[in-house]
PDB file of N, CA and C in Angstrom:
ATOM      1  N   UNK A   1     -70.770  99.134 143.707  1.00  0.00           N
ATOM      2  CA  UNK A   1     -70.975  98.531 145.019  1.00  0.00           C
ATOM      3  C   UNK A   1     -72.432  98.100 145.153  1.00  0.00           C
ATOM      4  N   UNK A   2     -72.568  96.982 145.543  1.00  0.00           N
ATOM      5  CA  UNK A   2     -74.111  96.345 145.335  1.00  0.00           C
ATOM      6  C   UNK A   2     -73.870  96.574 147.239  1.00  0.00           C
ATOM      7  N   UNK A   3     -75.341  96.862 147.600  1.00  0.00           N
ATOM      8  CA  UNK A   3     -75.983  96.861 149.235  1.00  0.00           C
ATOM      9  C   UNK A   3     -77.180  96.006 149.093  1.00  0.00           C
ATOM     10  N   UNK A   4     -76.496  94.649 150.283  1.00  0.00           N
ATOM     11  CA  UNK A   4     -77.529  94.250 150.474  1.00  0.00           C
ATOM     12  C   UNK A   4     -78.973  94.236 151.140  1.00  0.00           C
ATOM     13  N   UNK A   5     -79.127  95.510 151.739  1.00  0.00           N
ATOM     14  CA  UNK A   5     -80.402  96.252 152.123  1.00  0.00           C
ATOM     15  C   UNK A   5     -81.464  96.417 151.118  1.00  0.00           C
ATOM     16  N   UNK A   6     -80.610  96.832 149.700  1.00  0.00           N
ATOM     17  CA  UNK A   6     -81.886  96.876 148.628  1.00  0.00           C
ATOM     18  C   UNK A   6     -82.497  95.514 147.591  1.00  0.00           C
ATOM     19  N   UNK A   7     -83.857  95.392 147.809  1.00  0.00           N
ATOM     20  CA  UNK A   7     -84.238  93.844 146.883  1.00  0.00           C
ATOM     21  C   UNK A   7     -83.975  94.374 145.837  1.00  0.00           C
ATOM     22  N   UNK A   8     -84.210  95.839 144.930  1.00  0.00           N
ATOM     23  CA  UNK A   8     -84.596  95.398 143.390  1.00  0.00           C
ATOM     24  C   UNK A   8     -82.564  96.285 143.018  1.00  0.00           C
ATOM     25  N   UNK A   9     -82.129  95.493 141.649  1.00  0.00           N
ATOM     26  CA  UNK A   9     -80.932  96.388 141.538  1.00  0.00           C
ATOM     27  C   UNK A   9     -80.911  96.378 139.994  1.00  0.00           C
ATOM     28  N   UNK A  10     -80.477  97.261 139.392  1.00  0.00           N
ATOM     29  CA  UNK A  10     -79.824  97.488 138.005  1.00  0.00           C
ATOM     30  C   UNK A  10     -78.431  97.622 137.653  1.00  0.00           C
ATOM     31  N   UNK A  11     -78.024  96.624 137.342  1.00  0.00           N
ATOM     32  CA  UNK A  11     -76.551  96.013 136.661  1.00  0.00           C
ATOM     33  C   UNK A  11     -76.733  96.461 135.451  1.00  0.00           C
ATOM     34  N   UNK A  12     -75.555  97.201 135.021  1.00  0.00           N
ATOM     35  CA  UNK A  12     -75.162  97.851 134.072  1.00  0.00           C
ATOM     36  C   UNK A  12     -74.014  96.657 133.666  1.00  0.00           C
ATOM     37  N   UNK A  13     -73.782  95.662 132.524  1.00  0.00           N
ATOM     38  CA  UNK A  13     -72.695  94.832 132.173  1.00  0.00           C
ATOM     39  C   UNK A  13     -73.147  94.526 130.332  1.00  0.00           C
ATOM     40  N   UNK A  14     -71.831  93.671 130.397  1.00  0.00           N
ATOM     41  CA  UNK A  14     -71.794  93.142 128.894  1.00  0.00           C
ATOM     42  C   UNK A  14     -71.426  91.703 129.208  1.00  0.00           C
ATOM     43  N   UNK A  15     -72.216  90.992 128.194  1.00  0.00           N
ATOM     44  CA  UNK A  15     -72.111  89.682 128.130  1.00  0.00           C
ATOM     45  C   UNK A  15     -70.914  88.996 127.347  1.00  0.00           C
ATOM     46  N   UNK A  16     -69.640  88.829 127.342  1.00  0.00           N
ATOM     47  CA  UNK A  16     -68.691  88.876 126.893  1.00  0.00           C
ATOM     48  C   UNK A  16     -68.642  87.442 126.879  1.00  0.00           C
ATOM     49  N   UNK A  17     -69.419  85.947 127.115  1.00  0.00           N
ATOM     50  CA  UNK A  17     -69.365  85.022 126.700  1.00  0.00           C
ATOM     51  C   UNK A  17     -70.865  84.698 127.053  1.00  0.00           C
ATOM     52  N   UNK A  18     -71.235  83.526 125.670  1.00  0.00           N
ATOM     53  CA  UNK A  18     -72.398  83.187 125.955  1.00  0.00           C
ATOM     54  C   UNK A  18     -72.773  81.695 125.456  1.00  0.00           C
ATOM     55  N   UNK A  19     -73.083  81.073 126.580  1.00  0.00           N
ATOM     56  CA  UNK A  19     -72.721  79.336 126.172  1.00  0.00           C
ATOM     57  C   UNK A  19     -74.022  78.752 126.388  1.00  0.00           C
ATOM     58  N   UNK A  20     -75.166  77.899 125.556  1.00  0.00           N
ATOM     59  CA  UNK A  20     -76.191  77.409 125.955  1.00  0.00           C
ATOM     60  C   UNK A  20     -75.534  75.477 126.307  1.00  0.00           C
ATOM     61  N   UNK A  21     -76.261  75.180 126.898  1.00  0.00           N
ATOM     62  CA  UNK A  21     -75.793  73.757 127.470  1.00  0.00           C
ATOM     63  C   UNK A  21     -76.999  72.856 127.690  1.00  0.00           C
ATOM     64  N   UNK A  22     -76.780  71.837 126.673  1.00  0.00           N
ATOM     65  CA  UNK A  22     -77.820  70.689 126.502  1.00  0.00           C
ATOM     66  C   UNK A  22     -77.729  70.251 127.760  1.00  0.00           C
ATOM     67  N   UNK A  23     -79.387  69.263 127.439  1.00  0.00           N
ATOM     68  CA  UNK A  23     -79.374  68.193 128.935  1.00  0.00           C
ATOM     69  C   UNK A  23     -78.528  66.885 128.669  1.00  0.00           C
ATOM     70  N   UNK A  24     -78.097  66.730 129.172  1.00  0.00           N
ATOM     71  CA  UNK A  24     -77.585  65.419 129.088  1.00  0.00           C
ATOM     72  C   UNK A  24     -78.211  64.635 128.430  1.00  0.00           C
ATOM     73  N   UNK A  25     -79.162  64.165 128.634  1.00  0.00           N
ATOM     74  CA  UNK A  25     -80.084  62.692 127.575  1.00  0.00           C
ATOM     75  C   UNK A  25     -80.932  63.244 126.476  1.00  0.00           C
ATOM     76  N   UNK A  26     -81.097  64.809 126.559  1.00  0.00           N
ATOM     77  CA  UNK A  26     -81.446  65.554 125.250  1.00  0.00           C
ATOM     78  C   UNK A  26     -80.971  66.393 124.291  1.00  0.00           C
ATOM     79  N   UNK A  27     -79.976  66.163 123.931  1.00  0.00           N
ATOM     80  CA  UNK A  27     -78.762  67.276 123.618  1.00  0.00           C
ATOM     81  C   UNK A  27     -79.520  68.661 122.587  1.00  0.00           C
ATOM     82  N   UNK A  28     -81.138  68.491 122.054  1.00  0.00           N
ATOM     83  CA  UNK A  28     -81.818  68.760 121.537  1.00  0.00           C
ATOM     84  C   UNK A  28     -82.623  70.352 122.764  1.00  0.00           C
ATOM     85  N   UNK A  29     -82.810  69.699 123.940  1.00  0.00           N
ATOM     86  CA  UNK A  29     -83.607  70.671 124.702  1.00  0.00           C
ATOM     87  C   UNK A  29     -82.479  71.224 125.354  1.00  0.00           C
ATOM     88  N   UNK A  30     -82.293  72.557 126.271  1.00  0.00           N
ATOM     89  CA  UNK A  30     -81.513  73.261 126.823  1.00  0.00           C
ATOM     90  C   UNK A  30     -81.435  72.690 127.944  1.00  0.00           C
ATOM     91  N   UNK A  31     -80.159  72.702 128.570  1.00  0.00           N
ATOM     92  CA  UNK A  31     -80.089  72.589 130.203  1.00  0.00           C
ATOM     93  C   UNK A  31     -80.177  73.906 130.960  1.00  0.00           C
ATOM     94  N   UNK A  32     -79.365  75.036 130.477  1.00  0.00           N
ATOM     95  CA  UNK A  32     -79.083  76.172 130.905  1.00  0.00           C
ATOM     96  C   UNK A  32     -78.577  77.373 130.408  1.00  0.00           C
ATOM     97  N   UNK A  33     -78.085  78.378 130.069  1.00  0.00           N
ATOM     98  CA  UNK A  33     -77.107  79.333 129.672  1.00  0.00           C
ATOM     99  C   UNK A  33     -76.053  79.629 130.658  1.00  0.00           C
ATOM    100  N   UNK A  34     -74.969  79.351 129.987  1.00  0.00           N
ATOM    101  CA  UNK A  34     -73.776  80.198 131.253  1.00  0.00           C
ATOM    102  C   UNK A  34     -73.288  81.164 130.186  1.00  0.00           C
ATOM    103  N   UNK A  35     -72.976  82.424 130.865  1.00  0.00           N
ATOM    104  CA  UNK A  35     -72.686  83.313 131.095  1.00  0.00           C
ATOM    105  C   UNK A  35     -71.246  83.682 131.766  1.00  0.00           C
ATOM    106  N   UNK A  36     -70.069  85.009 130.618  1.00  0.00           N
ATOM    107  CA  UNK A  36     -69.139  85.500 131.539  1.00  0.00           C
ATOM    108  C   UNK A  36     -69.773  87.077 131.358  1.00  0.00           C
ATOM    109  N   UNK A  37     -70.104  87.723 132.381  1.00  0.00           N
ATOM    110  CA  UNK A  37     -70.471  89.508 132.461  1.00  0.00           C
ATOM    111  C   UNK A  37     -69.011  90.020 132.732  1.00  0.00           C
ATOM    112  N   UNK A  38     -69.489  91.344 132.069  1.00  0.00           N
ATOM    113  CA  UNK A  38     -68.039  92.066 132.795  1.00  0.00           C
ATOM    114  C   UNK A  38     -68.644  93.679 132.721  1.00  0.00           C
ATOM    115  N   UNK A  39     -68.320  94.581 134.230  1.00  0.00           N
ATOM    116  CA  UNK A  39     -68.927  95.616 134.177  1.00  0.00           C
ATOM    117  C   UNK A  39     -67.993  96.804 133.429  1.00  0.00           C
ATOM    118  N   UNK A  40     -68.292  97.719 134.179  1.00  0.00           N
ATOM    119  CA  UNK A  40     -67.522  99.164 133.371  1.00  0.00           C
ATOM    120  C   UNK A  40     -65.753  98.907 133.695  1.00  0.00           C
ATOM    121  N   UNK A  41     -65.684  99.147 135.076  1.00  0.00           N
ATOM    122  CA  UNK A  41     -64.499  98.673 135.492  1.00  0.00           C
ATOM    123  C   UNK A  41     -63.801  97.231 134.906  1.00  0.00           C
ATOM    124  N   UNK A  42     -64.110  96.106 134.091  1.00  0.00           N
ATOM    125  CA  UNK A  42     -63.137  95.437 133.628  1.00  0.00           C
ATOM    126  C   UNK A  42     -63.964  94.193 134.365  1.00  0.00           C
ATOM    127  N   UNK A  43     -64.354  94.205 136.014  1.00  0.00           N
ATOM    128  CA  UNK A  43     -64.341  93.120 136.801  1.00  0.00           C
ATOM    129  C   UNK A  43     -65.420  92.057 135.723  1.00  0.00           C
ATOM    130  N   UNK A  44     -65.303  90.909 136.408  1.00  0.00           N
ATOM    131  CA  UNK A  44     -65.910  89.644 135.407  1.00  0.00           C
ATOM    132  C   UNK A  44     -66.412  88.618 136.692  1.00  0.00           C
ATOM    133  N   UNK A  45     -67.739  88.201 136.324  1.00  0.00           N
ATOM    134  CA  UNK A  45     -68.268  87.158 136.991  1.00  0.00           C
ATOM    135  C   UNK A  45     -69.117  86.062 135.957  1.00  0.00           C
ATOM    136  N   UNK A  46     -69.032  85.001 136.656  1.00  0.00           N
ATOM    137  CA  UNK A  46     -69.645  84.019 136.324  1.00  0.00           C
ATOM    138  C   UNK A  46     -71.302  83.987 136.325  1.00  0.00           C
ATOM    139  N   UNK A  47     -72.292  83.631 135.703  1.00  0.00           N
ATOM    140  CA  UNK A  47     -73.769  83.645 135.828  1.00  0.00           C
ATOM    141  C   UNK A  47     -74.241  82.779 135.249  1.00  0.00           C
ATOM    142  N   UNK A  48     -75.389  81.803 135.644  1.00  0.00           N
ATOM    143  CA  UNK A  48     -76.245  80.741 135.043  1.00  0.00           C
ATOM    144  C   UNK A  48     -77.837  81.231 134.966  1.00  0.00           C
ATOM    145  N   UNK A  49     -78.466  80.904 133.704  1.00  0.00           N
ATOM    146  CA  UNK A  49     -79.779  80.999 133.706  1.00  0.00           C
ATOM    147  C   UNK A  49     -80.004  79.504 133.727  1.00  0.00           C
ATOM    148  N   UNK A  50     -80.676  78.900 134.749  1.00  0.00           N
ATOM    149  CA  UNK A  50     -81.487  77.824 134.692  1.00  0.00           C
ATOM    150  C   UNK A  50     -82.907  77.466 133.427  1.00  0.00           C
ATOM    151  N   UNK A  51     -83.027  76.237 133.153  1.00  0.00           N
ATOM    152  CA  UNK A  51     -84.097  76.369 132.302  1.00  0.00           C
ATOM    153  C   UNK A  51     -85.454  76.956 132.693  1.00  0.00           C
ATOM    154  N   UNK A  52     -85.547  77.114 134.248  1.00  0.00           N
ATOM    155  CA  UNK A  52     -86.921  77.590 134.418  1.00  0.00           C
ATOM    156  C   UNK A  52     -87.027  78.624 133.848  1.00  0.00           C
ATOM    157  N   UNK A  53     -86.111  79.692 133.582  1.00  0.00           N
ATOM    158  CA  UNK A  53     -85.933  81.195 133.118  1.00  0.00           C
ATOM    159  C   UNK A  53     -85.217  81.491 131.909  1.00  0.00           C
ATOM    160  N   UNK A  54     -85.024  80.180 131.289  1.00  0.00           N
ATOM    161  CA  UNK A  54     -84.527  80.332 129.687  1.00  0.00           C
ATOM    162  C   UNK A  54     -85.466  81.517 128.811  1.00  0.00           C
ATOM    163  N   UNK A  55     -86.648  80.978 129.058  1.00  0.00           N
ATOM    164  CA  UNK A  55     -87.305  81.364 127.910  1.00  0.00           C
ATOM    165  C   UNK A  55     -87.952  82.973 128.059  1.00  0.00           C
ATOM    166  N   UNK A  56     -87.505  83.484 129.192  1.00  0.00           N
ATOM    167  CA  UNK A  56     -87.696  84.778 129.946  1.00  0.00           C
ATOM    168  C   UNK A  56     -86.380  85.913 129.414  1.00  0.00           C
ATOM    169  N   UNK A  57     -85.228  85.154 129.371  1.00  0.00           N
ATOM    170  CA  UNK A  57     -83.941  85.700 128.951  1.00  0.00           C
ATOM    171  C   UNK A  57     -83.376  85.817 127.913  1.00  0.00           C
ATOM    172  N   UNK A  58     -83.455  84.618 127.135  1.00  0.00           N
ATOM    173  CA  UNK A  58     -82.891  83.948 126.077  1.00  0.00           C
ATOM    174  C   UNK A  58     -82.793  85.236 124.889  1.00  0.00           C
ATOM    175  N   UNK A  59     -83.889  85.301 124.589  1.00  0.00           N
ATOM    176  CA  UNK A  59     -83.527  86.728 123.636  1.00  0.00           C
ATOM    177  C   UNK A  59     -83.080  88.260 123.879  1.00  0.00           C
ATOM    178  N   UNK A  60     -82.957  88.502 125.460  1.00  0.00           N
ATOM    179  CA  UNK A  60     -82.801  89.432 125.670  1.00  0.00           C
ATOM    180  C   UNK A  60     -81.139  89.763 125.999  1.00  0.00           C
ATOM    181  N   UNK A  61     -80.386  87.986 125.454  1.00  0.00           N
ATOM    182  CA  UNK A  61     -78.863  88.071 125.916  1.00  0.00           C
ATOM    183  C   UNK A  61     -78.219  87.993 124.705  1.00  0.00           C
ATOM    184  N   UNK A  62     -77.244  88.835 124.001  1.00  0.00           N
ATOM    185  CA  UNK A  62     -76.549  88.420 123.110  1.00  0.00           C
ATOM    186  C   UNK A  62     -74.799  88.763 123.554  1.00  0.00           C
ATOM    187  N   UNK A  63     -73.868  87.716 122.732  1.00  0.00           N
ATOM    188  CA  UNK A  63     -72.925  88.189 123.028  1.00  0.00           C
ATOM    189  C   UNK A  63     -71.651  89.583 122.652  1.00  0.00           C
ATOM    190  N   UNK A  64     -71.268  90.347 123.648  1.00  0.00           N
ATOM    191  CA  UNK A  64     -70.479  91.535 122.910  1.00  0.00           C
ATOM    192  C   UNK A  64     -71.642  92.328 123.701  1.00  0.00           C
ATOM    193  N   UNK A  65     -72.469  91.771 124.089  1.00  0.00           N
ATOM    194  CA  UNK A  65     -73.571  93.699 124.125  1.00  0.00           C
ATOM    195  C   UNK A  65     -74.233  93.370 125.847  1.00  0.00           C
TER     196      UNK A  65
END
């Protein structure tokens, strides 16, 4: 159960898909990462890293873990 009273939170999940996505006119530079998570319980959500925060994430996501 996430509360939205608290700013900082720790998500416990696994990255069970992991898709990087060119720019359109650069198929060379990144547009984004999408992301499927899934926590302990099974549940599954959708997530995007924008390029501003590629290079903040990028190694710290692999898929399966």
């Amino acid at each position: 159960d996430i509360n939205p009273s608290k700013e900082s939170r720790k998500i416990v999940v696994r990255v069970t898909h992991l898709l990087h996505v060119p720019t359109y006119k650069n198929p060379s530079e990144l547009h984004s990462i999408e992301l499927v998570l899934m926590d302990e319980k099974g549940d599954k959500i959708q997530a995007s890293i924008k390029r501003s925060m590629i290079m903040t994430y990028q190694n710290l996501l692999n898929e399966g873990e």
